[in-house]
Protein backbone atom coordinates (compact mmCIF):
# COMPACT_ATOMS: atom_id res chain seq x y z
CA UNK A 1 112.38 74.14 137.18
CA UNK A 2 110.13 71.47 138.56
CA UNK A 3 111.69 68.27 138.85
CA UNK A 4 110.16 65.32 139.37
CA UNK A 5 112.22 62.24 141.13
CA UNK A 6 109.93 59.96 141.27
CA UNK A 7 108.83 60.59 137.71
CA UNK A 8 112.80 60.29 136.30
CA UNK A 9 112.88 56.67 138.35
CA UNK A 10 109.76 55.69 137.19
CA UNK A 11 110.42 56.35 133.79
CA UNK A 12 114.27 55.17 133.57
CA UNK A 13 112.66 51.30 135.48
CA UNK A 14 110.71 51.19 132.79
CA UNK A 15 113.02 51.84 130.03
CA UNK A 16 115.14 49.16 131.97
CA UNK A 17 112.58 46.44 132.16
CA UNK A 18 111.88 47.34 128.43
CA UNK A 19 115.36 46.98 127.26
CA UNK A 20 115.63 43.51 128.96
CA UNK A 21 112.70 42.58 128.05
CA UNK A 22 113.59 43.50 124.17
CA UNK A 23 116.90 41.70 125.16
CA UNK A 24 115.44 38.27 126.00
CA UNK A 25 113.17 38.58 123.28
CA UNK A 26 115.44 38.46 120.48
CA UNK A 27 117.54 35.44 122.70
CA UNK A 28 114.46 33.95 122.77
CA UNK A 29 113.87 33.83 126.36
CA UNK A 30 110.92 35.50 126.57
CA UNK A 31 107.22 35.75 124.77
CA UNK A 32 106.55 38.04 121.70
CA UNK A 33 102.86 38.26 120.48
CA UNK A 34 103.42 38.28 117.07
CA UNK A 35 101.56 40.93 114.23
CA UNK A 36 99.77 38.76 111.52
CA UNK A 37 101.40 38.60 107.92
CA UNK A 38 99.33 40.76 105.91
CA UNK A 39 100.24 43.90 109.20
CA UNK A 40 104.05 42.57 108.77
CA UNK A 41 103.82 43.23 104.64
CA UNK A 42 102.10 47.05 105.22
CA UNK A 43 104.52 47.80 107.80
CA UNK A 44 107.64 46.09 105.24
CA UNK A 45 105.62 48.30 102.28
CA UNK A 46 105.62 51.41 104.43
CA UNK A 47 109.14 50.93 105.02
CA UNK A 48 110.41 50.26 101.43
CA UNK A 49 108.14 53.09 100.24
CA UNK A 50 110.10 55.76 102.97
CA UNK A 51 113.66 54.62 101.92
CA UNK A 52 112.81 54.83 98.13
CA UNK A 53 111.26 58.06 98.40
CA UNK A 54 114.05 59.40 100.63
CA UNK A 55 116.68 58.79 97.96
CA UNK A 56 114.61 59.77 95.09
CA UNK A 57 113.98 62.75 96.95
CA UNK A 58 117.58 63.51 98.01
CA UNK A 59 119.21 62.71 94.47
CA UNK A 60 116.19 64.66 92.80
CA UNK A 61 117.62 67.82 94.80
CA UNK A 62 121.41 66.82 93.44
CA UNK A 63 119.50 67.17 90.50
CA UNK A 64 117.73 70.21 90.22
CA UNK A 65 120.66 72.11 92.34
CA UNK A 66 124.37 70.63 91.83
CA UNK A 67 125.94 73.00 94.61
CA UNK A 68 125.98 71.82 97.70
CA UNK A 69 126.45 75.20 99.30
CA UNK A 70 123.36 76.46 97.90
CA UNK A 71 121.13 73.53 99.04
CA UNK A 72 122.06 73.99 102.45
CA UNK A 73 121.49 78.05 102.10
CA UNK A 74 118.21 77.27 100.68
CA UNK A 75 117.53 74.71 103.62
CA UNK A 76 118.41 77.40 106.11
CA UNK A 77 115.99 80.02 104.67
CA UNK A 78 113.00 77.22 104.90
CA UNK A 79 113.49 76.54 108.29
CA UNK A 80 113.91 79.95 109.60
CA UNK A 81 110.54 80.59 107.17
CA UNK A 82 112.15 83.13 105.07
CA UNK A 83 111.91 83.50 101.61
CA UNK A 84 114.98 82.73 99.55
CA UNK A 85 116.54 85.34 97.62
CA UNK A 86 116.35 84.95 93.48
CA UNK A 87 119.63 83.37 92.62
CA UNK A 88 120.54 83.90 88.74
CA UNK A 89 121.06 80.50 86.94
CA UNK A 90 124.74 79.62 85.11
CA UNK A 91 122.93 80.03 81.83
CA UNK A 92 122.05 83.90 82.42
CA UNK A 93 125.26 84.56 83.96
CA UNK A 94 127.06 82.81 81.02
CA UNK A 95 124.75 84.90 78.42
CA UNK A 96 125.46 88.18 80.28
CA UNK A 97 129.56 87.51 80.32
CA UNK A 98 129.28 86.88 76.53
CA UNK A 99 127.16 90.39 75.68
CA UNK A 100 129.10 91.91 78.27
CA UNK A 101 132.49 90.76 75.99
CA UNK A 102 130.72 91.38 73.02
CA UNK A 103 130.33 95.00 73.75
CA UNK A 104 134.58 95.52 74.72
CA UNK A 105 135.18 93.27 71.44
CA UNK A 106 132.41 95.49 69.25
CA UNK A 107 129.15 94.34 68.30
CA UNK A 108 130.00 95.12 64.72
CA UNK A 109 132.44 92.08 64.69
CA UNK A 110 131.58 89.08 63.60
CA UNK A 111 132.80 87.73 67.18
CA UNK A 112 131.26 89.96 69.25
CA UNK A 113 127.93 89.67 66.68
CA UNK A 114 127.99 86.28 67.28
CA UNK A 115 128.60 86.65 71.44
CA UNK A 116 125.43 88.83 71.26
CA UNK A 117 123.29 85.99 69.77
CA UNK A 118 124.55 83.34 71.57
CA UNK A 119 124.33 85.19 75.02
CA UNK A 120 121.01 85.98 74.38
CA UNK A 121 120.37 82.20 73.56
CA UNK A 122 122.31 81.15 76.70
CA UNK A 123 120.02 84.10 78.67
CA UNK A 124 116.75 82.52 77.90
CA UNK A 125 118.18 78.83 78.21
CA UNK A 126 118.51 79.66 81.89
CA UNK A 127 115.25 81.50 81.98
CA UNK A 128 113.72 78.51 81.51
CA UNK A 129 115.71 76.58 83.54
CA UNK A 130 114.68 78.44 86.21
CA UNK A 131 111.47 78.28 85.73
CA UNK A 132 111.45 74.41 85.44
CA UNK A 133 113.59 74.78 89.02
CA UNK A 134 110.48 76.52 90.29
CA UNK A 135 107.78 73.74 88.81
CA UNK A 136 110.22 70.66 89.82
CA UNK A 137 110.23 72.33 93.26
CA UNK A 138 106.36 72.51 93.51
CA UNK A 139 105.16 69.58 92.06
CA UNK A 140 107.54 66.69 92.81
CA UNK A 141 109.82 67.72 95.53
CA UNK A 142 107.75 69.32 97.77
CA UNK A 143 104.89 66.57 97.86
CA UNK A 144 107.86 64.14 98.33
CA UNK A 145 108.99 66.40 101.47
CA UNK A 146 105.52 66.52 103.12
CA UNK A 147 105.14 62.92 102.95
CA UNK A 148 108.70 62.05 104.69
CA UNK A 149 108.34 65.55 107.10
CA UNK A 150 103.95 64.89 107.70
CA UNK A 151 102.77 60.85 106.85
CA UNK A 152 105.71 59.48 107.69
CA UNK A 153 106.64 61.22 110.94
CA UNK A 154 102.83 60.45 112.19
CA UNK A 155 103.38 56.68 111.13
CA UNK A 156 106.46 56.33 112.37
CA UNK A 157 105.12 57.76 116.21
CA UNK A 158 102.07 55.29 116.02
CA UNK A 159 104.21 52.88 115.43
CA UNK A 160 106.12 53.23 117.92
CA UNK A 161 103.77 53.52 120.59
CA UNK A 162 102.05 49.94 118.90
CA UNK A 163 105.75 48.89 119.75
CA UNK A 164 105.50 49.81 123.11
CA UNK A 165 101.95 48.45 124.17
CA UNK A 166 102.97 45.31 122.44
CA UNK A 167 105.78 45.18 124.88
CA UNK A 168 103.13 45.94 127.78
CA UNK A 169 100.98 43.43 126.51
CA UNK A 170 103.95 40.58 126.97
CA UNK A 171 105.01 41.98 130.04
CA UNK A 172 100.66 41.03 131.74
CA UNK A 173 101.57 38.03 129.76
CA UNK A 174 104.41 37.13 131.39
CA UNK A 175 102.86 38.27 135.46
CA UNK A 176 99.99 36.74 135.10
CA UNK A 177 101.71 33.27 134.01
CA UNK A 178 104.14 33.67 137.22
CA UNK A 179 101.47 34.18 139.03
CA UNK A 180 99.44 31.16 137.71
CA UNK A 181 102.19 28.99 138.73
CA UNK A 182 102.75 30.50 142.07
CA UNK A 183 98.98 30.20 142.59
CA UNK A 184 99.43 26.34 142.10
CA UNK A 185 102.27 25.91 144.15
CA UNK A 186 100.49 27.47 146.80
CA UNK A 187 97.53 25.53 146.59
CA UNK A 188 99.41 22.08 147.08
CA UNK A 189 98.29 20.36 150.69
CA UNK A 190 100.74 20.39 152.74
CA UNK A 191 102.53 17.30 154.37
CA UNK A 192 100.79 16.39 158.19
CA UNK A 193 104.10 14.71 158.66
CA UNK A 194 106.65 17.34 158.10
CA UNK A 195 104.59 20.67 158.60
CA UNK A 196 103.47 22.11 161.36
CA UNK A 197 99.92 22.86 161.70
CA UNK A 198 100.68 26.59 161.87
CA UNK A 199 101.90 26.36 158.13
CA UNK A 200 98.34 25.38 157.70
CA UNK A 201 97.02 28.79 157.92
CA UNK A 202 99.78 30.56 156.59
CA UNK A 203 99.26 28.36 153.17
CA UNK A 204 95.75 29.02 152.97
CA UNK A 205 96.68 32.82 152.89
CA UNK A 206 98.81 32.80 150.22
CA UNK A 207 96.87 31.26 148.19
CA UNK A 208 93.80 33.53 148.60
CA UNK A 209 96.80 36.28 147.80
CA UNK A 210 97.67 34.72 144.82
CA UNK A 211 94.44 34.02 143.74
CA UNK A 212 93.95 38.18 144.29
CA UNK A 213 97.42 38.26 141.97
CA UNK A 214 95.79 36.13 139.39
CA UNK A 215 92.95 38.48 138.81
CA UNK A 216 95.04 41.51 139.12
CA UNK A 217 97.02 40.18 136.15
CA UNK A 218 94.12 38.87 133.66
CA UNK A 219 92.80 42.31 134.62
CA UNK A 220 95.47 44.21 133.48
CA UNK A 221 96.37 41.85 130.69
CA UNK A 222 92.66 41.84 128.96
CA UNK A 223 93.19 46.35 129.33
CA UNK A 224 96.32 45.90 127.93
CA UNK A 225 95.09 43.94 125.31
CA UNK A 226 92.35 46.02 124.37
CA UNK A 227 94.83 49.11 124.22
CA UNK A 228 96.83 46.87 122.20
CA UNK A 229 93.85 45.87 119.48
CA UNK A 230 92.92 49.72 119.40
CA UNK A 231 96.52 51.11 118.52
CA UNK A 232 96.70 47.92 115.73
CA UNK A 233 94.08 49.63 114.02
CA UNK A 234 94.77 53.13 114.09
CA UNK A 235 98.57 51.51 112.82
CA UNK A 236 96.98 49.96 110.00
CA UNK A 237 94.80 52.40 108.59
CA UNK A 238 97.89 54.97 108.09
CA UNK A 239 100.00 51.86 106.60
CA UNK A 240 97.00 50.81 104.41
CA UNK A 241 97.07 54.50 103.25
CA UNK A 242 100.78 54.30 101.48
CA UNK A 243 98.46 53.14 98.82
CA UNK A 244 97.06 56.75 98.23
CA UNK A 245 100.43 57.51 98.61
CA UNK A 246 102.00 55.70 95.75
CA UNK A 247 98.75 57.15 93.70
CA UNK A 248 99.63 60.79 94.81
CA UNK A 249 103.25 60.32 94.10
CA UNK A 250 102.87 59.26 90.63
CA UNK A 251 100.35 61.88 89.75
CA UNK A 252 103.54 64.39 91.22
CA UNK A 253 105.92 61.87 88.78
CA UNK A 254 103.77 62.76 85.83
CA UNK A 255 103.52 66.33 86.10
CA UNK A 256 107.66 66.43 86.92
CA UNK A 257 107.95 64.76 83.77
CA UNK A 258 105.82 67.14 82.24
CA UNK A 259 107.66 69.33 82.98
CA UNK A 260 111.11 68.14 82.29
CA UNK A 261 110.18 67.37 78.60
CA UNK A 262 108.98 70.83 78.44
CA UNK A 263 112.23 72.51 79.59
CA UNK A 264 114.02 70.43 77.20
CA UNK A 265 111.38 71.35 74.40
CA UNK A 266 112.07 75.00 74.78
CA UNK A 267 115.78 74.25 75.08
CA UNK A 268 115.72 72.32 71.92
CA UNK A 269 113.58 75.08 70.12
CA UNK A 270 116.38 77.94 71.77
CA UNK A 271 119.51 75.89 70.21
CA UNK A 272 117.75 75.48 66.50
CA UNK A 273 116.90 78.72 66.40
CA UNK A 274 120.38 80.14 67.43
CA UNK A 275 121.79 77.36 64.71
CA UNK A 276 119.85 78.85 62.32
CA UNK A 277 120.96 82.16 63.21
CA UNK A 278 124.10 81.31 63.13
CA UNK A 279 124.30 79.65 59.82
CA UNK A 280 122.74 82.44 58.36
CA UNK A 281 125.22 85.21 59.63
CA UNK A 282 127.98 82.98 59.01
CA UNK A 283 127.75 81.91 55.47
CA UNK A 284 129.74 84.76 53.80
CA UNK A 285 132.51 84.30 56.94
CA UNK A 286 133.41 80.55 58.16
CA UNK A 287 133.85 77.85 55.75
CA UNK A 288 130.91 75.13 55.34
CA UNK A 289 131.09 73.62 59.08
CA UNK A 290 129.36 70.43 57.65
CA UNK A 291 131.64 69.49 55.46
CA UNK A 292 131.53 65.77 55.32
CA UNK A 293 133.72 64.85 52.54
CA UNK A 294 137.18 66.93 52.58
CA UNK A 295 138.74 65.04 49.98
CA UNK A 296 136.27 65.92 47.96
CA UNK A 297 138.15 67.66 44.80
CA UNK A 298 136.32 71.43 44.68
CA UNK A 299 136.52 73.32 41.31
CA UNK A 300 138.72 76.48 40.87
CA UNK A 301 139.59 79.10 38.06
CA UNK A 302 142.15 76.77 36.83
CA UNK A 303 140.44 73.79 36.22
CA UNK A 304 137.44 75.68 35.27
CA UNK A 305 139.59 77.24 32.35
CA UNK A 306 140.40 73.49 31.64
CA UNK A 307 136.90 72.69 31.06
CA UNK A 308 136.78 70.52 33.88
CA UNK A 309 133.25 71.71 35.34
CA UNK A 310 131.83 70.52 38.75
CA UNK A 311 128.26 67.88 38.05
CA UNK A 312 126.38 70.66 40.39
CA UNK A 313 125.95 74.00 39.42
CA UNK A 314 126.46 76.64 42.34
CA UNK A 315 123.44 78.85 41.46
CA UNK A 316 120.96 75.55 40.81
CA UNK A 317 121.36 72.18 42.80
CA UNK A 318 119.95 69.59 39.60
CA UNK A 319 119.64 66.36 42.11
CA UNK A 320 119.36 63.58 39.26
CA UNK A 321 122.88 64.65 38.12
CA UNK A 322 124.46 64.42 41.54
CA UNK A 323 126.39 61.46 42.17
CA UNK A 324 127.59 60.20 45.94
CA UNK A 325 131.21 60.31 46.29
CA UNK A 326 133.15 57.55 46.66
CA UNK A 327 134.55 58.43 50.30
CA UNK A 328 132.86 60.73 52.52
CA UNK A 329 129.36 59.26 53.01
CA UNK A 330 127.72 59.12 56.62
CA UNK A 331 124.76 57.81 58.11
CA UNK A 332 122.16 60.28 59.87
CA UNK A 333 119.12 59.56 62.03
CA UNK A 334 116.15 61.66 61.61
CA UNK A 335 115.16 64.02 64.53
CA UNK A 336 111.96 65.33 63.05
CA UNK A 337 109.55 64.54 60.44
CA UNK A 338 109.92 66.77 57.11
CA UNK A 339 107.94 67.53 54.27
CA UNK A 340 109.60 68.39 50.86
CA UNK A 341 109.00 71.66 49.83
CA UNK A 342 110.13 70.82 45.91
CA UNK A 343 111.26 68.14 43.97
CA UNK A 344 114.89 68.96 44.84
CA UNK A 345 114.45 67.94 48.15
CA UNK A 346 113.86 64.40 50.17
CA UNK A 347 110.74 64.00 52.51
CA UNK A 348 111.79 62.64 56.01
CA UNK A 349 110.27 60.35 58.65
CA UNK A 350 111.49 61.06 62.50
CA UNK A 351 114.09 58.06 63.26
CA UNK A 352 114.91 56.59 60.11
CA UNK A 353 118.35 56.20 58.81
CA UNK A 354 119.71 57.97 55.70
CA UNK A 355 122.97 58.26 53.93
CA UNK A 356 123.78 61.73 53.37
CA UNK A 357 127.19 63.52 52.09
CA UNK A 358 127.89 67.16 50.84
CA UNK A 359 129.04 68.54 47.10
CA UNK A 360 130.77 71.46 46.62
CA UNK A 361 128.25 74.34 46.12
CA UNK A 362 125.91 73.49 47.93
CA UNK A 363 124.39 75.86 51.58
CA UNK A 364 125.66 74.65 54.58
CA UNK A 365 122.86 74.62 55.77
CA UNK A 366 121.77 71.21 53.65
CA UNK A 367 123.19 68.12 52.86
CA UNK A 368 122.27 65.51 50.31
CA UNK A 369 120.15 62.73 51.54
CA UNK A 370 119.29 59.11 49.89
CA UNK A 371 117.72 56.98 51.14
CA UNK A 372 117.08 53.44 48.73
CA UNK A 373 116.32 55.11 45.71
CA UNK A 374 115.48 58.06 46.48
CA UNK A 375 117.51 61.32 46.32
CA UNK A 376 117.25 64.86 47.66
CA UNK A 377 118.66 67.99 50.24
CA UNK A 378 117.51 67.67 53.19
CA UNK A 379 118.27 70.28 55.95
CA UNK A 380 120.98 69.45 58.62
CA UNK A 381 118.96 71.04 61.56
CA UNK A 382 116.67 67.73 61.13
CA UNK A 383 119.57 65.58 61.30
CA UNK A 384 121.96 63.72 64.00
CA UNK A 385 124.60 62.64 62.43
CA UNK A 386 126.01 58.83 63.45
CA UNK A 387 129.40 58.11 61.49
């Protein structure tokens, strides 16, 4: 192992004379060539856009993978350049347990029927999951990741070596102004009374040796400032490009978005299909699961042999002779526009506000809507229901 003395001295004086010269600095003690504004607001830009896009990047992982355990595996695997294994998602494990339990309960039971559908449902929920895992990953996070890991690393080293030559620069600042003054001192005529004409001589040399000093010091202080002005630049051309930056980053933001409403698209599309499903298979076995208004009195043999008969038939719904109960009612929002497909039914606009309520009779799977005037079933699958 070569090592160097002189070169571990040299290096810890100048760390030395750099800390104290850092020190007096911020007392005030000493001179500090100062950046001009519009470097001070790209270097305060640069810095906001690196936290920001730290902790988006950070919480954006929290995101996309909750367990801690597994970020770090994954972590491990990049840096060692290895290739992650494929990690099933808690949606496909959840779908397999419920087919898996639907086979030891029977499929031909309506519990283990319904297990099979909704672990299928809960199978191709996570498939997509994954896959928007994979796209998130691509486009968002790993652009983020290259910025802080590439741009930011290279701006952060330029700037620190601007740091540094500024320092130099202060430091020829500071010599060459000693040696200004000691040049003047030494150029003051001495007194014929109290010096001896020896002193004569030995005055006139030092200031021919600071007069060498003096141009030793606006030497090195016009290199230092020319090393200075050239590392300025190069600084500000990587700060002025945070601006492509912010233009690449929201391109990423669009496309993670993209993808994000997609996921949930397909997600939304998976759940009203298995509702449908559902509704279908479980007409003849669960009672109507939208029943809004259980006080609602529902006919039977007995009061049918009274001639007490309900105002909607079972077999045909007639709309104009239904009449909204008097408790019961509830307020919907619209999650999708619908077109009527008779006269029985009520056309819908996405986001407006209905009053709907059930009758006894009627499919589960539909509810009667008003709406002003107006009067009709409308499907529940199309509605969110508020109160």
């Amino acid at each position: 192992m070569d090592f160097n003395v002189k070169k571990l001295a040299s290096g810890a004086g100048l760390f030395f004379t750099r800390a104290v010269q850092f020190t007096e600095e911020k007392l005030g003690q000493a001179e500090k060539t100062e950046l001009d504004a519009h470097f001070e607001n790209l270097m305060s830009r640069a810095d906001c856009t690196k936290n920001w896009t730290e902790k988006i990047y950070r919480q954006t992982e929290i995101l996309l993978q909750p367990n801690p355990s597994a970020r770090i595996e994954e972590f491990l695997y990049e840096k060692l350049d290895r290739k992650a294994p494929s990690r099933i998602t808690n949606g496909e494990l959840l779908g397999q347990y419920m087919q898996d339990a639907a086979k030891e309960f029977g499929p031909g039971t309506p519990y283990g029927s319904t297990l099979i559908e909704v672990g299928e449902c809960e199978r191709r929920l996570g498939a997509a999951e994954r896959e928007f895992l994979q796209t998130s990953a691509i486009s968002f996070l790993t652009p983020l990741r290259n910025f802080l890991e590439g741009d930011w690393r290279t701006i952060s080293k330029e700037r620190r070596l601007l740091e540094n030559l500024r320092l130099d620069l202060d430091a020829c600042k500071t010599r060459l102004k000693k040696a200004k003054v000691a040049e003047a001192k030494a150029a003051m005529a001495p007194d014929f009374h109290e010096t001896r004409p020896r002193n004569y001589v030995l005055s006139a040399s030092a200031s021919a040796l600071w007069s060498e000093e003096v141009e030793k010091a606006e030497h090195e202080l016009r290199v230092a400032q020319t090393e200075f002005d050239r590392q300025a630049e190069v600084t500000r051309l990587l700060l002025e490009g945070i601006s492509s930056t912010h233009v690449n980053h929201l391109r990423c933001l669009h496309e993670f978005v993209e993808a994000q409403a997609a996921y949930y698209k397909r997600c939304h599309h998976h759940m009203q299909e298995l509702q449908k499903e559902l509704g279908r298979s479980a007409n003849a076995q669960l009672p109507n699961a939208f029943a809004l208004n259980s006080t609602h009195p529902v006919a039977t043999a007995g009061s049918a042999s009274e001639g007490v008969s309900s105002p909607v038939e079972t077999d045909t719904l007639k709309i104009e002779e239904v009449q909204a109960p008097a408790t019961g009612t509830r307020k919907a929002k619209v999650l999708y526009d619908y077109d009527a497909a008779d006269s029985s039914e009520l056309s819908l606009l996405a986001d407006e506000l209905i009053t709907v309520y059930t009758v006894p009779g009627m499919d589960s799977d539909w509810l009667v809507g008003e709406r002003g005037n107006q009067k009709g079933k409308v499907p529940v699958t199309y509605l969110e229901l508020l109160s």
